[in-house]
N, C-alpha and C. Protein backbone atom coordinates (compact mmCIF):
# COMPACT_ATOMS: atom_id res chain seq x y z
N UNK A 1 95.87 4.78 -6.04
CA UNK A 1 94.78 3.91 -5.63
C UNK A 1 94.99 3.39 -4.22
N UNK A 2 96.12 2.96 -3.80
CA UNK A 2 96.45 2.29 -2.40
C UNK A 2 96.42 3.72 -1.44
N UNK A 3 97.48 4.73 -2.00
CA UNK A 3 97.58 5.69 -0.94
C UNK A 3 96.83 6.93 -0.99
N UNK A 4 96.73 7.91 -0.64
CA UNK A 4 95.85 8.86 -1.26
C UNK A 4 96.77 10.13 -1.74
N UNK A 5 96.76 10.75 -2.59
CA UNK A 5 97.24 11.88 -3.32
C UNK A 5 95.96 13.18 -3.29
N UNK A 6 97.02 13.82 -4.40
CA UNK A 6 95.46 15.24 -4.58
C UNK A 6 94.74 14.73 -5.30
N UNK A 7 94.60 13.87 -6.13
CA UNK A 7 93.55 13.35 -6.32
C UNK A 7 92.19 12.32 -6.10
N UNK A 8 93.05 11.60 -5.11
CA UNK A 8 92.31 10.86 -4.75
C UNK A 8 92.65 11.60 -2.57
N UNK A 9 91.18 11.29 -2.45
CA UNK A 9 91.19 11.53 -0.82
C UNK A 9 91.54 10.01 0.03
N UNK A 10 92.12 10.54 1.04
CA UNK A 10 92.31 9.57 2.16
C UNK A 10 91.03 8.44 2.11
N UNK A 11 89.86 9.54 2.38
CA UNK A 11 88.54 8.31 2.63
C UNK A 11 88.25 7.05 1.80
N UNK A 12 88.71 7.66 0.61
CA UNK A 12 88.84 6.65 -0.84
C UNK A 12 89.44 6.00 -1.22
N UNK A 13 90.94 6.12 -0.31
CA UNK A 13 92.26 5.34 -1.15
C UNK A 13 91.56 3.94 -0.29
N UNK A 14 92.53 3.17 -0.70
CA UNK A 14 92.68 1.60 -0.42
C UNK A 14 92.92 1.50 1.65
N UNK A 15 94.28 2.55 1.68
CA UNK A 15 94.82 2.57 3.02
C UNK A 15 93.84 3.33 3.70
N UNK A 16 92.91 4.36 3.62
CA UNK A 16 92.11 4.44 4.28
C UNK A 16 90.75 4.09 4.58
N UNK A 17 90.58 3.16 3.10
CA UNK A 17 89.22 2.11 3.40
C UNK A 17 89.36 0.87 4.19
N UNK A 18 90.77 0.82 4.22
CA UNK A 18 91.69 -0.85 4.56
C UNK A 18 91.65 -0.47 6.53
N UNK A 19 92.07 1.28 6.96
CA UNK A 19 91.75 1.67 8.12
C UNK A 19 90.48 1.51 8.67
N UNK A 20 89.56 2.02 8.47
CA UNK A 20 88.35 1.90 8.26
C UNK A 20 87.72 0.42 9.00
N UNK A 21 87.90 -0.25 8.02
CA UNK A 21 87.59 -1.81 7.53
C UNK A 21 88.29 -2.41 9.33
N UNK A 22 89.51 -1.88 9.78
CA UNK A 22 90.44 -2.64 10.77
C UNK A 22 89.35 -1.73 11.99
N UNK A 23 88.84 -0.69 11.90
CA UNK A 23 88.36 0.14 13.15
C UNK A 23 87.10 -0.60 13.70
N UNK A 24 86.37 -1.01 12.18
CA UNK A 24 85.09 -1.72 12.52
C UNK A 24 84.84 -3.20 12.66
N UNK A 25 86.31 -3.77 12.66
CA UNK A 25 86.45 -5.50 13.18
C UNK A 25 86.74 -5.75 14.41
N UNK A 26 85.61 -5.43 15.51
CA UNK A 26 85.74 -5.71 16.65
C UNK A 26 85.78 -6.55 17.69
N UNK A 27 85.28 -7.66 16.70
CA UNK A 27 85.05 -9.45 16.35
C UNK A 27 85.30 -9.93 15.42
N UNK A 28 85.46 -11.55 15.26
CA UNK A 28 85.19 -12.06 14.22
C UNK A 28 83.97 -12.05 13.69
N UNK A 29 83.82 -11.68 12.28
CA UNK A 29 82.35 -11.65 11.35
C UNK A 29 82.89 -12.28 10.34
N UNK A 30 81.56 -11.97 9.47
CA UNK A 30 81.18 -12.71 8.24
C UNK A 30 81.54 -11.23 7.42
N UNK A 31 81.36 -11.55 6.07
CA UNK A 31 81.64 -10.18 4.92
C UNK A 31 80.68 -9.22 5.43
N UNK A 32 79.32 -9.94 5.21
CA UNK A 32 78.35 -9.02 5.25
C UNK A 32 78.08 -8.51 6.51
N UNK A 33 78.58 -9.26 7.56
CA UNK A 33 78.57 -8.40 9.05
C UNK A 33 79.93 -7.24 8.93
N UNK A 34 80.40 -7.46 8.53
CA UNK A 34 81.98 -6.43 8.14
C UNK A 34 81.36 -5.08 7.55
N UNK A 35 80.42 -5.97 6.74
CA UNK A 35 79.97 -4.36 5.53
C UNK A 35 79.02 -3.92 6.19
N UNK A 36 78.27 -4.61 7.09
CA UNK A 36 77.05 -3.46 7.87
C UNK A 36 77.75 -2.47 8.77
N UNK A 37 78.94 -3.39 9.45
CA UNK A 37 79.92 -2.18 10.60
C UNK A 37 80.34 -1.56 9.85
N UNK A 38 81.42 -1.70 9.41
CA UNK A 38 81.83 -0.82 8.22
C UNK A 38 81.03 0.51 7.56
N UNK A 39 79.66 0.12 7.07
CA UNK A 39 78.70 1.42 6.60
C UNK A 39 78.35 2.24 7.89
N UNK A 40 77.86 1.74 8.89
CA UNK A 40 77.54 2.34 10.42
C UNK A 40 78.53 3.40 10.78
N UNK A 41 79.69 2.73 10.91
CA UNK A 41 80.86 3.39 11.60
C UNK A 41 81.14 4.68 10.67
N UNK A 42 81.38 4.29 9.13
CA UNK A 42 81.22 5.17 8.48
C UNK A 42 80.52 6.65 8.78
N UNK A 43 79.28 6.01 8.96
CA UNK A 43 77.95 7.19 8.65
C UNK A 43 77.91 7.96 10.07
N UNK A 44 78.46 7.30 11.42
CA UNK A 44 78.96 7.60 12.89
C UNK A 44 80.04 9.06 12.45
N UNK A 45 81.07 8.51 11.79
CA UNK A 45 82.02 9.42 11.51
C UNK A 45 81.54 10.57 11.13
N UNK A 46 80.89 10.26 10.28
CA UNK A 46 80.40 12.01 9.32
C UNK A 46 80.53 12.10 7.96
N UNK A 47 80.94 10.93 7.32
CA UNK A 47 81.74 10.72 6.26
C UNK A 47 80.79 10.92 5.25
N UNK A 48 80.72 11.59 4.24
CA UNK A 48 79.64 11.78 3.56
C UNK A 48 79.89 11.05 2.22
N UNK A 49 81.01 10.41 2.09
CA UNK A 49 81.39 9.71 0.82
C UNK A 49 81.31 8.45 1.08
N UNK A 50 79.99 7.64 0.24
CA UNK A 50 79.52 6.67 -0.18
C UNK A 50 80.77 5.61 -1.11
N UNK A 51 81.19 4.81 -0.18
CA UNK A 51 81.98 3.35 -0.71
C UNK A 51 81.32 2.42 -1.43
N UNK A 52 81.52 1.78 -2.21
CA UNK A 52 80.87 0.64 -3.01
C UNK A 52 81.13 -0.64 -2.53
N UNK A 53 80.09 -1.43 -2.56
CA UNK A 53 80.72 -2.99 -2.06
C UNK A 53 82.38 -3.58 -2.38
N UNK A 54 82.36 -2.82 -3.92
CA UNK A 54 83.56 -3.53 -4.55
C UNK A 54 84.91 -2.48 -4.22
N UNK A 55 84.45 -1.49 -3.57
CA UNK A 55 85.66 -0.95 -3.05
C UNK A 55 86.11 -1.69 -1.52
N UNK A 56 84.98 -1.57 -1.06
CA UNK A 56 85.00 -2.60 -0.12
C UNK A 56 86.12 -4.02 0.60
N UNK A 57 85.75 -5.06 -0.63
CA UNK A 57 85.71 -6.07 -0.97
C UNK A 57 87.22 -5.61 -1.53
N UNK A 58 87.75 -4.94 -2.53
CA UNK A 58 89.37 -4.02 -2.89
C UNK A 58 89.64 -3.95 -1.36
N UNK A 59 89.22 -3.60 -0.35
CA UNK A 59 89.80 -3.47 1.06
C UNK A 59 90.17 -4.28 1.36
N UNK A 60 89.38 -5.11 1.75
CA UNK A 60 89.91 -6.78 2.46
C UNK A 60 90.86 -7.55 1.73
N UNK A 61 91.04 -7.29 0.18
CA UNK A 61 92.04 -7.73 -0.56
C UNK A 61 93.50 -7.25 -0.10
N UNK A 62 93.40 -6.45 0.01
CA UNK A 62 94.47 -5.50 0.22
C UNK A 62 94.89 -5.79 1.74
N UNK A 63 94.12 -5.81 2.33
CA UNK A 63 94.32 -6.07 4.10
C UNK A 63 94.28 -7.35 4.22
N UNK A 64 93.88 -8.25 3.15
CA UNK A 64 94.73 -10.15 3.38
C UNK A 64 95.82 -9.92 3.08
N UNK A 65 96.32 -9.30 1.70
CA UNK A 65 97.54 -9.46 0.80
C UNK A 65 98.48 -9.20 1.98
N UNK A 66 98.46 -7.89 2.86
CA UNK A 66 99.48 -7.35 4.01
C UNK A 66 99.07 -8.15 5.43
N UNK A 67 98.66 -9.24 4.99
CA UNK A 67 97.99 -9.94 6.57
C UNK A 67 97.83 -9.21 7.42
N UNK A 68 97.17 -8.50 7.06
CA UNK A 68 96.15 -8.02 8.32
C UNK A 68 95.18 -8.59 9.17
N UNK A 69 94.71 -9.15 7.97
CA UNK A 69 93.53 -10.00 8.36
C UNK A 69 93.63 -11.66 8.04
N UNK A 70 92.96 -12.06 8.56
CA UNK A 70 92.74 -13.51 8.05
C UNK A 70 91.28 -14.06 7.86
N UNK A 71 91.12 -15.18 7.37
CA UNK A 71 89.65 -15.71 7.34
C UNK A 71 89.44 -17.72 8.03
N UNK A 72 89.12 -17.68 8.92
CA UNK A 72 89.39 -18.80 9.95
C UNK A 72 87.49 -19.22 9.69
N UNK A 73 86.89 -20.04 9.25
CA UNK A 73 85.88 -21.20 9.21
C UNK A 73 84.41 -19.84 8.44
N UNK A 74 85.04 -19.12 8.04
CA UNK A 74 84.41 -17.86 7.14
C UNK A 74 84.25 -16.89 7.77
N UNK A 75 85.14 -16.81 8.94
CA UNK A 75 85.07 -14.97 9.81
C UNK A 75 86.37 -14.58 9.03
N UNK A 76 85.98 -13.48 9.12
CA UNK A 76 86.80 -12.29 8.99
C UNK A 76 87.56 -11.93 10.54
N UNK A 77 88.81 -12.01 10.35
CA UNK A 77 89.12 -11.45 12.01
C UNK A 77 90.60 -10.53 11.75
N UNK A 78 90.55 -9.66 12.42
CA UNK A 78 92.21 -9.18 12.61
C UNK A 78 93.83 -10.18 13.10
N UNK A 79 94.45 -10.37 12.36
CA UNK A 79 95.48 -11.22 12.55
C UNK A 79 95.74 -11.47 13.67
N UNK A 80 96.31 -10.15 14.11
CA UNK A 80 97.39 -10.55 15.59
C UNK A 80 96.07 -10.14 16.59
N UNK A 81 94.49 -10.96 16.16
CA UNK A 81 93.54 -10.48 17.34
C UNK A 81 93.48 -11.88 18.57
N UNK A 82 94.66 -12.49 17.75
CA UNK A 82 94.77 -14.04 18.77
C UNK A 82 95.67 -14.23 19.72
């Protein structure tokens, strides 16, 4: 689930939705500004595999848990973006 195997693809695991998620925080946002970049950048790429909010939302979990990220007055921002 975190990493990707033969069964599960890169685009899908955790670490490459959690990549993803870090490519399209180019500012501080809100969730739902996260998830519009996030789908954009996506669909920019070529990526033809459709993420779910709640895989999503599994991203940012995963990318607080490893502080990646933080959440400062309800943005979303990259840690060391200070």
């Amino acid at each position: 689930m975190i990493l990707p195997d033969k069964h599960l693809s890169q685009d899908r695991s955790l670490l490459g939705v959690g990549a993803d998620i870090l490519s399209a925080l180019d500012h501080p946002c809100t969730v739902s500004e996260a998830w519009e970049t996030f789908g954009a950048a996506r669909k920019r790429r070529g990526s033809s595999l459709t993420i779910s909010f709640d895989w999503f939302a599994q991203g940012l979990t995963f990318l607080f848990a490893i502080n990646a990220i933080s959440v400062r007055d309800g943005l979303i921002e990259i840690e060391n973006a200070r």
